[in-house]
C-alpha atoms as a PDB file:
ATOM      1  CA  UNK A   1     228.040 270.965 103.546  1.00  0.00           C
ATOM      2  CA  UNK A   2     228.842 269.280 100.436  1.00  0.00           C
ATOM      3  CA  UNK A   3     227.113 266.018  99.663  1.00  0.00           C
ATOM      4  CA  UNK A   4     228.452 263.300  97.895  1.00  0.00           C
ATOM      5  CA  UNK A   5     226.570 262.053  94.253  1.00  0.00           C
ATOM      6  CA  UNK A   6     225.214 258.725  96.104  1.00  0.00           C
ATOM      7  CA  UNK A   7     223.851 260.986  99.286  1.00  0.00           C
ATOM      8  CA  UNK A   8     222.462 263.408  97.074  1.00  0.00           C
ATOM      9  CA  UNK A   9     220.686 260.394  94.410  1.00  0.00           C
ATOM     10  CA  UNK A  10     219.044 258.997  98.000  1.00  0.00           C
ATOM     11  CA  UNK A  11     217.936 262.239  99.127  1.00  0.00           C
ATOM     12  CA  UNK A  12     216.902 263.468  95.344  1.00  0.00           C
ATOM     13  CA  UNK A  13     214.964 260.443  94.861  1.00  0.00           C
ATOM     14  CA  UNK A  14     212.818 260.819  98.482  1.00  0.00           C
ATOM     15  CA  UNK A  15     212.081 264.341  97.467  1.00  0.00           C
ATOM     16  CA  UNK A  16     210.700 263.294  94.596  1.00  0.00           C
ATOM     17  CA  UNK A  17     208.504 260.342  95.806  1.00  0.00           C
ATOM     18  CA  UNK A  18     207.252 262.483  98.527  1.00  0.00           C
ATOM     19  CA  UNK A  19     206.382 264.966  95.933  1.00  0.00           C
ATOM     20  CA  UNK A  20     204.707 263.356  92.923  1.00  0.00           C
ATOM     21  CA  UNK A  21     203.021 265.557  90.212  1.00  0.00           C
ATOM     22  CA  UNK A  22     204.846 268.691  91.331  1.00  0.00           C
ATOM     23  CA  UNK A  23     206.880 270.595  89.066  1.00  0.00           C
ATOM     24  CA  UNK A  24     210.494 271.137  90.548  1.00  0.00           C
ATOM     25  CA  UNK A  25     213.080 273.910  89.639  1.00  0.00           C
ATOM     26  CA  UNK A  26     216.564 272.277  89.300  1.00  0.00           C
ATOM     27  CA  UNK A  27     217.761 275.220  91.054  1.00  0.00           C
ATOM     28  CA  UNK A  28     216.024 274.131  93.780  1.00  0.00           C
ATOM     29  CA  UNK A  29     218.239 270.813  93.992  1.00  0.00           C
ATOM     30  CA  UNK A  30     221.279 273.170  92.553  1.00  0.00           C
ATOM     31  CA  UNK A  31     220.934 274.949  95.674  1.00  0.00           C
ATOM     32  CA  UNK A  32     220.236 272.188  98.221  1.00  0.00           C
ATOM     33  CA  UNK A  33     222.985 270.580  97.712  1.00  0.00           C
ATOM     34  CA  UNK A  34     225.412 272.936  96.508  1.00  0.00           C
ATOM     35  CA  UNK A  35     225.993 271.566  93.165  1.00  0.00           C
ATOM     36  CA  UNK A  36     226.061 272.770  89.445  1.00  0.00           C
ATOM     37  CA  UNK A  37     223.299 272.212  87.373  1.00  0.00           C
ATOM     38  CA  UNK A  38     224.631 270.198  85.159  1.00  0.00           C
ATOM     39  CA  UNK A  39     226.044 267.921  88.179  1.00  0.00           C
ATOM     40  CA  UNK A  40     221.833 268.119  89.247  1.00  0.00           C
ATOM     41  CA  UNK A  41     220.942 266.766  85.625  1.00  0.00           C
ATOM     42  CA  UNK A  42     223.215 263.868  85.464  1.00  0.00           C
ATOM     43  CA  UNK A  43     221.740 262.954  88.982  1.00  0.00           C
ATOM     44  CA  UNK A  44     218.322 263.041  87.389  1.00  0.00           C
ATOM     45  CA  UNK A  45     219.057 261.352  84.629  1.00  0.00           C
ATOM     46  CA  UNK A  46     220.143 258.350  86.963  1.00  0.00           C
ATOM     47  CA  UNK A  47     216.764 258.819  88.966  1.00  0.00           C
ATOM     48  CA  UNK A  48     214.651 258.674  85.946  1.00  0.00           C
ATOM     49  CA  UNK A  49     216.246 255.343  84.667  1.00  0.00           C
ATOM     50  CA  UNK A  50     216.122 253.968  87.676  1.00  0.00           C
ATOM     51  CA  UNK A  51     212.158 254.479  88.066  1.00  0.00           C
ATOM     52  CA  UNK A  52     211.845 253.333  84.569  1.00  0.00           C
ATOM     53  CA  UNK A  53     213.501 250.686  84.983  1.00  0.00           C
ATOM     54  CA  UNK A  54     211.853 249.414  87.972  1.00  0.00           C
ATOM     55  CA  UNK A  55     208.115 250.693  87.091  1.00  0.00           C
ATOM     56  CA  UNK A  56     207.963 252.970  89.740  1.00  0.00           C
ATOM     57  CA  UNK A  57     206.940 255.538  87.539  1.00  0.00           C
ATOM     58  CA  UNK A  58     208.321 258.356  85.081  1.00  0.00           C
ATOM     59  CA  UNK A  59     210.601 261.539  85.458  1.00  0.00           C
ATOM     60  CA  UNK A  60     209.156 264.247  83.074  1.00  0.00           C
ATOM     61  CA  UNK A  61     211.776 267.225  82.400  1.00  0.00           C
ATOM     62  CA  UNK A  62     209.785 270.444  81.756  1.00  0.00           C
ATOM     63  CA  UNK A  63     212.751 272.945  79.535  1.00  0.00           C
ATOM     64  CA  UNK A  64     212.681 276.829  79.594  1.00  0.00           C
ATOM     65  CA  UNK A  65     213.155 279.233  82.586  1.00  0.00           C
ATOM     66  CA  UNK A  66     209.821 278.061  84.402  1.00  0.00           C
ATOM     67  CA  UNK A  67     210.838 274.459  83.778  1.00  0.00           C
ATOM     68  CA  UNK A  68     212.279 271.520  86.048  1.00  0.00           C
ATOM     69  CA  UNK A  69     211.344 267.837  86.801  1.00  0.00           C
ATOM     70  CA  UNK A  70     208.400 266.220  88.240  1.00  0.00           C
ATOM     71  CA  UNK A  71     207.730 262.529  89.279  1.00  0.00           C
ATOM     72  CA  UNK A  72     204.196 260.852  87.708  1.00  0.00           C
ATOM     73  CA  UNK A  73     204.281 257.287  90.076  1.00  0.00           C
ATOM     74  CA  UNK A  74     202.898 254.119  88.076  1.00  0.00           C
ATOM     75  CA  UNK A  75     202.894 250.396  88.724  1.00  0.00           C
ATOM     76  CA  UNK A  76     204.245 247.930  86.123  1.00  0.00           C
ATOM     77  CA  UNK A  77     201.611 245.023  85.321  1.00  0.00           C
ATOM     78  CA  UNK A  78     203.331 242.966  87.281  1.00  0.00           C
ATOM     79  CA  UNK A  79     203.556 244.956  89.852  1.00  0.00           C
ATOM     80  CA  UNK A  80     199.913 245.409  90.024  1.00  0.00           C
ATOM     81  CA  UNK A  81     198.891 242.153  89.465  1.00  0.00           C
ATOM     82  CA  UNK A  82     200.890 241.390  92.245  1.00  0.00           C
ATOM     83  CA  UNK A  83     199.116 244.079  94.885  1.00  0.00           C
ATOM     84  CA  UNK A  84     195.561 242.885  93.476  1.00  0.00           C
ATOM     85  CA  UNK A  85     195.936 239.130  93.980  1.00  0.00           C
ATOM     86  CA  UNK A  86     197.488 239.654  97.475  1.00  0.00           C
ATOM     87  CA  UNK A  87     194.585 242.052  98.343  1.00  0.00           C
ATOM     88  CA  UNK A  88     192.219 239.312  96.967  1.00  0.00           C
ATOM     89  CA  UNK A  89     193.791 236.573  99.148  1.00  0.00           C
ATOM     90  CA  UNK A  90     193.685 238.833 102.056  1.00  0.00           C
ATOM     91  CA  UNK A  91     189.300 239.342 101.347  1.00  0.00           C
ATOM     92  CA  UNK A  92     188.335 235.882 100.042  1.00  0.00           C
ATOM     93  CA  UNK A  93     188.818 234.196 103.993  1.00  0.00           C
ATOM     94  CA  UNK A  94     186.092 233.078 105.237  1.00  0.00           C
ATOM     95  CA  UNK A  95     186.337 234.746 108.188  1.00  0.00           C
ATOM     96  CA  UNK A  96     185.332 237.621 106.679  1.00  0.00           C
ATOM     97  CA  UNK A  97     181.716 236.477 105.800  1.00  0.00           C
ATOM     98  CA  UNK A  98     178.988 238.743 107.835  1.00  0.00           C
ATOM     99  CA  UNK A  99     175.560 238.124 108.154  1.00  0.00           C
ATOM    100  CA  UNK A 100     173.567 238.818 104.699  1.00  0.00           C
ATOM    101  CA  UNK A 101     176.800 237.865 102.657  1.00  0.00           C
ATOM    102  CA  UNK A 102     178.422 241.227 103.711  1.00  0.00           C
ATOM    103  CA  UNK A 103     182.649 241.137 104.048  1.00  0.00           C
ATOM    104  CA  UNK A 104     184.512 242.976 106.774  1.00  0.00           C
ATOM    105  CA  UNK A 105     187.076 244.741 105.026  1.00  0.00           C
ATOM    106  CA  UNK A 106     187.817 247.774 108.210  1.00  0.00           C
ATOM    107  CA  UNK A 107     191.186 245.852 108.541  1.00  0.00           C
ATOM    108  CA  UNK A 108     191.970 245.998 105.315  1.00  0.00           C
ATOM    109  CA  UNK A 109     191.197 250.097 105.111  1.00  0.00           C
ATOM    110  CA  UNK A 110     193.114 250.202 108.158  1.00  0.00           C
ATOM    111  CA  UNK A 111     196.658 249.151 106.514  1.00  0.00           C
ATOM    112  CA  UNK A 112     198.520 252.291 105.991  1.00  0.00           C
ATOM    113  CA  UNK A 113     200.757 249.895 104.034  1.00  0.00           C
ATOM    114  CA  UNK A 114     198.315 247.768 101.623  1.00  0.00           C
ATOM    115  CA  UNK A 115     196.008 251.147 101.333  1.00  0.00           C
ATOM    116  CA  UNK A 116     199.510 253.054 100.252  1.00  0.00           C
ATOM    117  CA  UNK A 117     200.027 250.555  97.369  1.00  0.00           C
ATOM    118  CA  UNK A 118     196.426 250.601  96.051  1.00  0.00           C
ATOM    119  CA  UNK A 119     196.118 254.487  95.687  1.00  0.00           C
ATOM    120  CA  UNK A 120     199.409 253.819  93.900  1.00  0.00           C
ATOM    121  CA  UNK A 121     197.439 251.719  91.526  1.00  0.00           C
ATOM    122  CA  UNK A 122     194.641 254.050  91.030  1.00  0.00           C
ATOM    123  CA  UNK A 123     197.263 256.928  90.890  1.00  0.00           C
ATOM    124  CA  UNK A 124     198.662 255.164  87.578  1.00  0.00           C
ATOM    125  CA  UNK A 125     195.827 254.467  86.455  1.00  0.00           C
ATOM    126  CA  UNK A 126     194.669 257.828  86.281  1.00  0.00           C
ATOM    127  CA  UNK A 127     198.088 259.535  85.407  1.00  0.00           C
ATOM    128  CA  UNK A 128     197.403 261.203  82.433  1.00  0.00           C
ATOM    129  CA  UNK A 129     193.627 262.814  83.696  1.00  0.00           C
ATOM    130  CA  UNK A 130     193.405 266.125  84.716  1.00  0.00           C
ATOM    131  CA  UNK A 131     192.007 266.110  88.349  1.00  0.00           C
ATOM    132  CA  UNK A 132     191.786 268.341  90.338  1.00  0.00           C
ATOM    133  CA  UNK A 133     190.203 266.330  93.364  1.00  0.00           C
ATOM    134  CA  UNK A 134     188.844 262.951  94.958  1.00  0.00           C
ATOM    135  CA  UNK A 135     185.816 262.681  96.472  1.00  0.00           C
ATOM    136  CA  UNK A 136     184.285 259.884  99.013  1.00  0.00           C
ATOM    137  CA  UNK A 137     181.393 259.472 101.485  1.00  0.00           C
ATOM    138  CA  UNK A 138     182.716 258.957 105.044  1.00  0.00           C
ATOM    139  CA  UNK A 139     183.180 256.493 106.285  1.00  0.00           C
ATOM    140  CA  UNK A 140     185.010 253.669 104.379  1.00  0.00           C
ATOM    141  CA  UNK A 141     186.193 255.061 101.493  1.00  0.00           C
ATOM    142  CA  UNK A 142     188.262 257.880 103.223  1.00  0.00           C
ATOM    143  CA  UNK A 143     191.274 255.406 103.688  1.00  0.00           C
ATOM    144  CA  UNK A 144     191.416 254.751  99.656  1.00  0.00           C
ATOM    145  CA  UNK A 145     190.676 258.656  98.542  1.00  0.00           C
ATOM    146  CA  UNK A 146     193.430 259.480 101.056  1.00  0.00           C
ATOM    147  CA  UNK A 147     195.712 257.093  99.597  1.00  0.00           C
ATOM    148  CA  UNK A 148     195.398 258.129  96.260  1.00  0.00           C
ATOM    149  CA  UNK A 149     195.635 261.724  96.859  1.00  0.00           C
ATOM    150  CA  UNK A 150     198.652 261.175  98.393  1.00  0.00           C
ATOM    151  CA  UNK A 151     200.023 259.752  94.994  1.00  0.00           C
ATOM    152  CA  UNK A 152     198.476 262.736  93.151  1.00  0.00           C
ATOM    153  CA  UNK A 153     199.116 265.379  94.939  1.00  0.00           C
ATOM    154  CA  UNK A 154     195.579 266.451  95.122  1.00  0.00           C
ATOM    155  CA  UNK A 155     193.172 267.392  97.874  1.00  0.00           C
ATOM    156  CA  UNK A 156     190.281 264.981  99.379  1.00  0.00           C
ATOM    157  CA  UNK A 157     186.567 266.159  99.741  1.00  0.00           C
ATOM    158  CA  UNK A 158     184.586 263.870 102.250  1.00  0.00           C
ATOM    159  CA  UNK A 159     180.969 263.818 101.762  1.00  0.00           C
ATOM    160  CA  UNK A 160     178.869 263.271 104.845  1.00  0.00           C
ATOM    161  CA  UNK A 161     175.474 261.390 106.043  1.00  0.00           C
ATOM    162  CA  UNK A 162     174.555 264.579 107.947  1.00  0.00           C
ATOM    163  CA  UNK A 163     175.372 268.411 108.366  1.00  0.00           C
ATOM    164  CA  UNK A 164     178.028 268.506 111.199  1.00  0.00           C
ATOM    165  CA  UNK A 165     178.849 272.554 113.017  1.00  0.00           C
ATOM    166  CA  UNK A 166     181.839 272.496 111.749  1.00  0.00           C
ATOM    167  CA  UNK A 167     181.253 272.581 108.323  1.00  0.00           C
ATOM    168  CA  UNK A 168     179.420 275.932 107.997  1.00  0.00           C
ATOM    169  CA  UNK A 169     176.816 276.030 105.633  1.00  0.00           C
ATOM    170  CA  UNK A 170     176.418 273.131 103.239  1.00  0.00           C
ATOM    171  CA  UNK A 171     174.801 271.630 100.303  1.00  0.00           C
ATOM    172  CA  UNK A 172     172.689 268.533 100.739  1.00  0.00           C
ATOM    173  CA  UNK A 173     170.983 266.392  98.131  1.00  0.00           C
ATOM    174  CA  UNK A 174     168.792 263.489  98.598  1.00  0.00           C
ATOM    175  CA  UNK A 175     169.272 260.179  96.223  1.00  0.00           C
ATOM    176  CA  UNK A 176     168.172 256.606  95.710  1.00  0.00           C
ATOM    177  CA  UNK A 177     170.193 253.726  97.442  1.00  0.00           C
ATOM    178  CA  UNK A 178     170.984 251.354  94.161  1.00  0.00           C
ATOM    179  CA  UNK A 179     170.981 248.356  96.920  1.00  0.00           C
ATOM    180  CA  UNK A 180     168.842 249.324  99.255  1.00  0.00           C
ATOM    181  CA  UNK A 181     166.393 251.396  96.756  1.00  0.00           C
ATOM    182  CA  UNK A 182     166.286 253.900  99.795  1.00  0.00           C
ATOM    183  CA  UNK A 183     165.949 257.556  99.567  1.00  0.00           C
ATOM    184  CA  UNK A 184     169.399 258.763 101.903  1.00  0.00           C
ATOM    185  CA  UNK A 185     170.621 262.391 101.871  1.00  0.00           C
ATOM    186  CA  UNK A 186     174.315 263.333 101.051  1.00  0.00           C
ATOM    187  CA  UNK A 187     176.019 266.701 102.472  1.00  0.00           C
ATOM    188  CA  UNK A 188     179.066 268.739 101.337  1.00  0.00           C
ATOM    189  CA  UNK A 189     179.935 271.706 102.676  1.00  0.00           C
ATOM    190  CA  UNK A 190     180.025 274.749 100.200  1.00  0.00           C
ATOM    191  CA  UNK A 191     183.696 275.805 100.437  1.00  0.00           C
ATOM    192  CA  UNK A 192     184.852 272.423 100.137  1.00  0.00           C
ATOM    193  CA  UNK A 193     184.558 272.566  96.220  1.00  0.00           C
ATOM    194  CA  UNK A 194     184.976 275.137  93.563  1.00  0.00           C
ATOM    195  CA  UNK A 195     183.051 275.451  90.332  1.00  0.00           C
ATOM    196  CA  UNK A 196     184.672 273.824  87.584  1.00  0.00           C
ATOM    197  CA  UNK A 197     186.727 271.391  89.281  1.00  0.00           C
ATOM    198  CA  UNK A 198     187.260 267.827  87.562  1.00  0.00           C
ATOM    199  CA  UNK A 199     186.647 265.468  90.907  1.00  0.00           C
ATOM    200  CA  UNK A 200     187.886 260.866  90.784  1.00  0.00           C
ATOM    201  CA  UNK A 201     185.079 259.457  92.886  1.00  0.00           C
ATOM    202  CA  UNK A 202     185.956 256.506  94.965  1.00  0.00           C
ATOM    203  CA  UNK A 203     184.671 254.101  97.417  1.00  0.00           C
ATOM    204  CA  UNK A 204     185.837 251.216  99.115  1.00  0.00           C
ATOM    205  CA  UNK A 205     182.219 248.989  97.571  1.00  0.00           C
ATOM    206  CA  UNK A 206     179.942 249.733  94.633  1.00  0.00           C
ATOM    207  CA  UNK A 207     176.885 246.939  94.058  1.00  0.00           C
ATOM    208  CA  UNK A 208     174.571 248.652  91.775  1.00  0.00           C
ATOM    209  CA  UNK A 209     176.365 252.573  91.875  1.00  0.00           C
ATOM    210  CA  UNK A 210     173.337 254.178  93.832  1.00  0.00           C
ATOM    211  CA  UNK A 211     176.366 256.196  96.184  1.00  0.00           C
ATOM    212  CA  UNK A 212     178.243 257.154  93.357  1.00  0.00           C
ATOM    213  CA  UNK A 213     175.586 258.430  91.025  1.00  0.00           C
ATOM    214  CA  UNK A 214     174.401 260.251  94.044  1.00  0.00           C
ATOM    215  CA  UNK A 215     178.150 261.838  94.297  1.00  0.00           C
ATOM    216  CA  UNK A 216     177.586 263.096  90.347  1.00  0.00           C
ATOM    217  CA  UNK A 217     174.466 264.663  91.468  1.00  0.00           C
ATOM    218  CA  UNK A 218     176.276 266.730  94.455  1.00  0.00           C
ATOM    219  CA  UNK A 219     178.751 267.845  92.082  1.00  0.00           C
ATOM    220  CA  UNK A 220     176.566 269.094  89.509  1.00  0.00           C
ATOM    221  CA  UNK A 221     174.995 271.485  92.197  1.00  0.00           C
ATOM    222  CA  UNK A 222     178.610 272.947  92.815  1.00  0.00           C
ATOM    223  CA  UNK A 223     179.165 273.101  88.689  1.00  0.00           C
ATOM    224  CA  UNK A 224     182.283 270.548  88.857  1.00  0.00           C
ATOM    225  CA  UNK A 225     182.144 267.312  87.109  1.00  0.00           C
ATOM    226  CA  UNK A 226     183.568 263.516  87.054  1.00  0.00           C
ATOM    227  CA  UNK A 227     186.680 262.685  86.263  1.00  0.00           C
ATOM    228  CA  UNK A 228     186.342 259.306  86.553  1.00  0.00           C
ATOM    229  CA  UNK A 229     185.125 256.689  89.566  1.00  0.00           C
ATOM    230  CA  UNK A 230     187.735 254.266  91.318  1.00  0.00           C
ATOM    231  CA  UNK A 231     185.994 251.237  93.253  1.00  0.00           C
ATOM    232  CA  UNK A 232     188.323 248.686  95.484  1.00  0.00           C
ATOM    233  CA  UNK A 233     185.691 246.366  94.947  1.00  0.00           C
ATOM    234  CA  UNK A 234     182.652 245.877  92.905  1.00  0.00           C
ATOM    235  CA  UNK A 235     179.971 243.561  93.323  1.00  0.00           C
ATOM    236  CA  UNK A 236     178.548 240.965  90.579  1.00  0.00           C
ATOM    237  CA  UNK A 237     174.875 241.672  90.609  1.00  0.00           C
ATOM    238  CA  UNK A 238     173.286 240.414  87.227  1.00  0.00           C
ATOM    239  CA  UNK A 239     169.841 240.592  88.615  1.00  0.00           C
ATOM    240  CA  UNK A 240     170.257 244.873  89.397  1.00  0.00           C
ATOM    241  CA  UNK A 241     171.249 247.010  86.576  1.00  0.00           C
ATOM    242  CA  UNK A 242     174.158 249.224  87.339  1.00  0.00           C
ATOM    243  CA  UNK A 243     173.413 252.849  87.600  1.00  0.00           C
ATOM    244  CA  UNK A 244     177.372 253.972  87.051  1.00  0.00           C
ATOM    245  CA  UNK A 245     179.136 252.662  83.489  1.00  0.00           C
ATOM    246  CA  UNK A 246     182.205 254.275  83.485  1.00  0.00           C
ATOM    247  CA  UNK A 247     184.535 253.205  86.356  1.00  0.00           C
ATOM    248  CA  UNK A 248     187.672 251.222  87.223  1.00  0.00           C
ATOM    249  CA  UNK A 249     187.265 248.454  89.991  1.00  0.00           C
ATOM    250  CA  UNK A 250     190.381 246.767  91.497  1.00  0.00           C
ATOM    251  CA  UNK A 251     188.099 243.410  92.349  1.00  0.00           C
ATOM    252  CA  UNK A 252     185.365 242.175  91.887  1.00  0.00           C
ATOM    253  CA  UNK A 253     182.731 239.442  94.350  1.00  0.00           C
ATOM    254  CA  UNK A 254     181.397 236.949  91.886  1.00  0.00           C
ATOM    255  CA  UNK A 255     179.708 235.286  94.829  1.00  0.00           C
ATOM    256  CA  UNK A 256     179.082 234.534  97.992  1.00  0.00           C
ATOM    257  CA  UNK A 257     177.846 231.201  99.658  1.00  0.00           C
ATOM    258  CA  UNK A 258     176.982 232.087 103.136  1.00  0.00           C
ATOM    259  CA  UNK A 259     175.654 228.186 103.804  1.00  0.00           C
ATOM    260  CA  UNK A 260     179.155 226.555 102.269  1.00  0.00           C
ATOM    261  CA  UNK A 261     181.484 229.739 103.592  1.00  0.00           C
ATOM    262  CA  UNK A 262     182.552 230.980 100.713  1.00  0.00           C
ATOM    263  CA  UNK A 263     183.799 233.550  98.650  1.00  0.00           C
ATOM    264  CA  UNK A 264     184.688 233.742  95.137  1.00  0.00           C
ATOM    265  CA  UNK A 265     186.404 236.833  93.876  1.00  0.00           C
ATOM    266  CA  UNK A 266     188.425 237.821  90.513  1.00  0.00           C
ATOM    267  CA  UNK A 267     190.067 240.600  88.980  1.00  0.00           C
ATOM    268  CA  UNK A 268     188.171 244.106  88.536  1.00  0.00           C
ATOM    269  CA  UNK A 269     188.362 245.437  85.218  1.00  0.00           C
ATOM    270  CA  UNK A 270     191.835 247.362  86.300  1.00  0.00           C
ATOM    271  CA  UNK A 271     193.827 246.641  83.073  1.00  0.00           C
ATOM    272  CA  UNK A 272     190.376 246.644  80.470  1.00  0.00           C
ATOM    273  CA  UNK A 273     191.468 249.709  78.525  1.00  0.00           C
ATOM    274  CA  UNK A 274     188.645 252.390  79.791  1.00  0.00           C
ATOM    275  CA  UNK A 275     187.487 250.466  82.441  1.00  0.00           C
ATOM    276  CA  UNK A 276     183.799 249.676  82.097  1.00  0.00           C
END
């Protein structure tokens, strides 16, 4: 079969998305569609301006015999301004307000489509770190470590409540709630990590960081360490102080007035060079 340049561009460019932060032979576009080299390079150059151009994200071309392409997704500002304000409209109803100032947010989780466009966020903002996994406590922040896995290409570790069968033998440790101030016990099973790994935490809430600095402490036992910590949303909480400095946080709840109904949310700390 021999495709035509705009059938192979469309086809080119949904290999690509579907495979970011993998490094690509051009003969393996050469040979799936049939095509010269230098016929595949002119097609990538089009790609790469193309993502540029629109923010989706960069083209890197690796030279030499080993070499090829491979697609690093990103988010203009705009862009992500855009995803964070709509997410924020979507939490700040009122409707969402639970009992002890709580928000339901499963809905939210539940959107293949909203949670595809936030790991896309936390994907570009974590381009350029080596990682070589994300890691979450089941269940609510599975959705968003799936999501951004997806966008780099790397595997998800889900750390559990309890020991389940199926997991074989594990590793548990026990740590201090940061809201709560309650002693709960985390469990990972032991061939879900190897030592030396750099691991993104992330969670779907973080008040005072008691989960996440209890997520540092399970990877410590397996020798790995942080390579960062991605919150959706982060709480205000001036009168706790917050056991986890270094993260990046989409939003975050300034308040909540359960008697009045409502909710007053602004931008996380997304585009503060470092995060916190």
């Amino acid at each position: 079969m021999k495709w035509k340049r705009s059938e192979r561009l469309v086809d080119m460019t949904q290999y690509l998305l579907s495979h970011p932060h993998t490094l690509i032979p051009l003969t393996h576009f050469s040979s799936a569609y049939d095509a010269a080299k230098s016929s595949i390079s002119e097609d990538l150059a089009i790609v790469k301006g193309t993502f540029e151009e629109r923010g989706t994200g960069r083209l890197i071309t690796v030279p030499g015999a080993a070499g090829g392409v491979k697609y690093i997704p990103d988010a203009s500002r705009e862009e992500a301004q855009e995803i964070i304000h709509d997410f924020m409209d979507a939490l700040s109803d009122p409707g969402r307000l639970l009992p002890g100032g709580y928000l339901f947010m499963t809905d939210l989780l539940g959107n293949p489509g909203l949670m595809d466009r936030i790991g896309r966020l936390f994907a570009a903002r974590y381009k350029d770190t080596e990682i070589d996994a994300i890691m979450t406590v089941a269940t609510k922040g599975i959705p968003i470590a799936h999501a951004i896995a997806r966008h780099l290409n790397i595997p998800v570790v889900v750390v559990r409540r309890d020991s389940k069968v199926t997991e074989g033998s594990t590793v548990s440790i026990n740590y201090v709630s940061g809201s709560s101030r309650r002693i709960q016990t985390m469990v990972l099973s032991k061939r879900s990590m190897q030592g030396g790994q750099r691991v993104l935490l992330t969670d779907d809430f973080m008040k005072v960081g008691g989960t996440m600095n209890g997520m540092k402490n399970l990877l410590a036992e397996f020798d790995c360490e942080p390579a960062g910590v991605a919150v959706l949303v982060e709480s205000e909480d001036m009168q706790e102080e917050r056991l986890v400095e270094d993260y990046v946080s989409l939003v975050r709840l300034r308040e909540v007035n359960e008697k009045e109904r409502t909710i007053e949310l602004v931008e996380g700390n997304y585009f503060r060079e470092g995060g916190n």
